[in-house]
Protein backbone atom coordinates (compact mmCIF):
# COMPACT_ATOMS: atom_id res chain seq x y z
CA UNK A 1 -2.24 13.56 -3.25
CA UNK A 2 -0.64 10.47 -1.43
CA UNK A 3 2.27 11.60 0.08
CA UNK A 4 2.96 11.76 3.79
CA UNK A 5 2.79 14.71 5.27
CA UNK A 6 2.41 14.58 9.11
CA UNK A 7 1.83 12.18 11.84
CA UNK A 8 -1.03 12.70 14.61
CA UNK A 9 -2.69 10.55 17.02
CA UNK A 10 -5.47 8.53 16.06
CA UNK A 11 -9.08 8.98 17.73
CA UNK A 12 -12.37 7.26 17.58
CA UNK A 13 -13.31 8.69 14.65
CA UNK A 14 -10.07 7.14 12.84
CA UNK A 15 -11.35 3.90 13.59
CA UNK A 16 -13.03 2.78 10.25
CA UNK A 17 -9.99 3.92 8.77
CA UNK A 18 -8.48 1.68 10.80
CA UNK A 19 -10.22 -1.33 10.11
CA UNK A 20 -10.83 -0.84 6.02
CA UNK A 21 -6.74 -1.01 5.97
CA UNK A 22 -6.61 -4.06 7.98
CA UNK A 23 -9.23 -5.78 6.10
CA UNK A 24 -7.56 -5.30 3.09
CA UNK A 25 -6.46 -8.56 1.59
CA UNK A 26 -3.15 -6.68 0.56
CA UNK A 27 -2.37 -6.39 3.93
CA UNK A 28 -2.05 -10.08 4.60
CA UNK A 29 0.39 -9.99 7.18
CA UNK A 30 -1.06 -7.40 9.46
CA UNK A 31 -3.74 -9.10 12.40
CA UNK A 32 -6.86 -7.81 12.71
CA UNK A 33 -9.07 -5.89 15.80
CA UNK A 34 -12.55 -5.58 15.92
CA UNK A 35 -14.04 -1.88 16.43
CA UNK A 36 -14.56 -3.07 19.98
CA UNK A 37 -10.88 -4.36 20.42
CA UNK A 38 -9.32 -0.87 18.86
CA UNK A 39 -12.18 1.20 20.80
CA UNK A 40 -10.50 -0.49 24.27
CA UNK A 41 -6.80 0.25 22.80
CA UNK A 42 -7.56 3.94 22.15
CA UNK A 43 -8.90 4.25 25.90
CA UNK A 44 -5.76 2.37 27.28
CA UNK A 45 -3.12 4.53 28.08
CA UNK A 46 -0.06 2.05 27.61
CA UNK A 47 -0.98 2.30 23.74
CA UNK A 48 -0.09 4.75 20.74
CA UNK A 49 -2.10 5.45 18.13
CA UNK A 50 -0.75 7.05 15.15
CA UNK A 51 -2.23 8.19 11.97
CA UNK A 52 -0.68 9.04 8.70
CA UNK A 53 -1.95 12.29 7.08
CA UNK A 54 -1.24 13.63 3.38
CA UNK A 55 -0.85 17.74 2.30
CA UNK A 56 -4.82 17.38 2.56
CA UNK A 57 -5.47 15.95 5.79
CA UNK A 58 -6.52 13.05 4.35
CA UNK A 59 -5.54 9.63 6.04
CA UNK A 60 -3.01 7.62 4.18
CA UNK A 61 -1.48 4.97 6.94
CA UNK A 62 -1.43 4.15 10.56
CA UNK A 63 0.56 2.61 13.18
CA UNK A 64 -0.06 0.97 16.86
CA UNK A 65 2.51 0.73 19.13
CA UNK A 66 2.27 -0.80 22.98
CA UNK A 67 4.26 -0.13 26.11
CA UNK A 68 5.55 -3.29 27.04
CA UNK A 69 7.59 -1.66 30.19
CA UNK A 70 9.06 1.88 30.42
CA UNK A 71 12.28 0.69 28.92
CA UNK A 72 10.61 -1.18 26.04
CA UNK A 73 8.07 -0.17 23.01
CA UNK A 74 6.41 -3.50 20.85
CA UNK A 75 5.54 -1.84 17.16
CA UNK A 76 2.16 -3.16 16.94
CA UNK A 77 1.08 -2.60 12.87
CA UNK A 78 2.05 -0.32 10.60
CA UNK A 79 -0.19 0.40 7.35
CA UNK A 80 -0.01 2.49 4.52
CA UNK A 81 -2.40 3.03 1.95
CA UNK A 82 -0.40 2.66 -0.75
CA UNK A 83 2.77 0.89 -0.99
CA UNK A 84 5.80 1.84 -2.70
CA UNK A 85 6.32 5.81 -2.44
CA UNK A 86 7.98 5.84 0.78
CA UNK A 87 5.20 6.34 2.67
CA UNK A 88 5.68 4.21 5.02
CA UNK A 89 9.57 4.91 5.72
CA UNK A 90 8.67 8.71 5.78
CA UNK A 91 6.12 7.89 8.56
CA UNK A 92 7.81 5.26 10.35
CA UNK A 93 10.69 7.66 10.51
CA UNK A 94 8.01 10.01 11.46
CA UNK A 95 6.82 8.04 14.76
CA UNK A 96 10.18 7.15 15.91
CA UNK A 97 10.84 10.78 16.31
CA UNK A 98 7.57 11.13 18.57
CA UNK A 99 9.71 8.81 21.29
CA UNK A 100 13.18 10.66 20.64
CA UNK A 101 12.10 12.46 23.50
CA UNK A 102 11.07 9.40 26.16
CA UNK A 103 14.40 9.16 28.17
CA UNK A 104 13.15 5.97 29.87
CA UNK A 105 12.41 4.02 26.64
CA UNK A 106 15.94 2.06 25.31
CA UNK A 107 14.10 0.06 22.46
CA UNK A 108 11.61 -0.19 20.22
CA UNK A 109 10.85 -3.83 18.62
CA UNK A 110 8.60 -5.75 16.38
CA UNK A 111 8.11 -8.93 15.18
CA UNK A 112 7.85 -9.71 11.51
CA UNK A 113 6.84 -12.57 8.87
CA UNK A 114 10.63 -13.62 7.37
CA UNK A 115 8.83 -14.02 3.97
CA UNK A 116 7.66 -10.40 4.01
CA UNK A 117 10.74 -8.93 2.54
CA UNK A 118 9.45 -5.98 2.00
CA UNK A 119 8.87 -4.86 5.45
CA UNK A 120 12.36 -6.47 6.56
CA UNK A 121 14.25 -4.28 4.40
CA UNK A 122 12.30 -1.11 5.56
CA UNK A 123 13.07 -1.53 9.20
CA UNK A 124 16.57 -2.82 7.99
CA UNK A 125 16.59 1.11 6.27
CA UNK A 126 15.55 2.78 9.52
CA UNK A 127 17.88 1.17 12.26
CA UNK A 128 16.37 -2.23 13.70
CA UNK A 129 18.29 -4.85 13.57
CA UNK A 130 17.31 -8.68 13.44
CA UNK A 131 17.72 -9.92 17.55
CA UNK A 132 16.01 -13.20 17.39
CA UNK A 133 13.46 -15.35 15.69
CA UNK A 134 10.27 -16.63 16.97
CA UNK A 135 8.85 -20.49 15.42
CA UNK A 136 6.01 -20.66 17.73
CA UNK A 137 3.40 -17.62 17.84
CA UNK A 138 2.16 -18.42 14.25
CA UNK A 139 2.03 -22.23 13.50
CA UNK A 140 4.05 -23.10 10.11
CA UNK A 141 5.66 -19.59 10.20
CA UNK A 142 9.19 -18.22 11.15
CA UNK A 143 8.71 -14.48 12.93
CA UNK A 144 12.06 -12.40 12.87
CA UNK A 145 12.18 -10.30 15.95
CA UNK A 146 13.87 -6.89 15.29
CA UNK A 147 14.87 -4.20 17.62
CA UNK A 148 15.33 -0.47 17.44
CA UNK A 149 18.03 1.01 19.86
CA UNK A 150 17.18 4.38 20.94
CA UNK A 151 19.77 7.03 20.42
């Protein structure tokens, strides 16, 4: 079964996981960590971890996201296993209620390739909104910068 059925945080263990979805030349757009790199990211305590579970416990997606400062939240990646079910939207939807909570935290943003359309309109269909563009981080490529306003 591949639908989503619950978020949880990642652990060590999740980290091949991890990695097989990132090296997966569907997944183009997404930047990759060595084990070592998401080892260190798991132990640092201004990142989130997130995995993507199905009815059977069964990984189907993850997401990082990084405490820039109390107020802000930078959506790291975001990967599902398969693309197309909602998936993705369930569990995005999923993680942004995990920071409902966080009274400090005002916004949640990401960066994202303006050719990947697909990913524009799902964060389009869960609240962020387009706040800027960036031409420089990745040569020959426009980045749209969108931003999540917390409730």
């Amino acid at each position: 079964m591949t639908s989503f059925h619950r978020t949880r945080l990642a652990t060590e263990d999740d980290i091949f996981f991890i990695r097989m979805l990132e090296m997966d030349p569907a997944n183009q757009f997404v930047h990759r960590w060595s084990e070592e790199q998401h080892a260190r990211k798991l132990a640092d305590p201004t990142y989130r971890h997130f995995i993507a579970e199905n009815v059977e416990g069964k990984p189907i997606g993850f997401a990082i996201l990084n405490y820039n400062s109390a107020e802000r939240l930078e959506w790291r990646r975001v990967i599902v296993a398969r693309r197309g079910f909602g998936i993705g939207r369930a569990f995005m939807r999923d993680v942004l209620a995990c920071f409902a909570q966080d009274e400090a935290l005002e916004t949640i943003w990401l960066d994202v390739y303006a050719r990947n359309e697909r990913a524009v309109h799902v964060y389009t269909s869960l609240g962020f909104e387009q706040t800027g563009e960036d031409l420089t981080s990745v040569p020959g490529e426009r980045l749209l910068i969108m931003e999540y306003r917390m409730p």
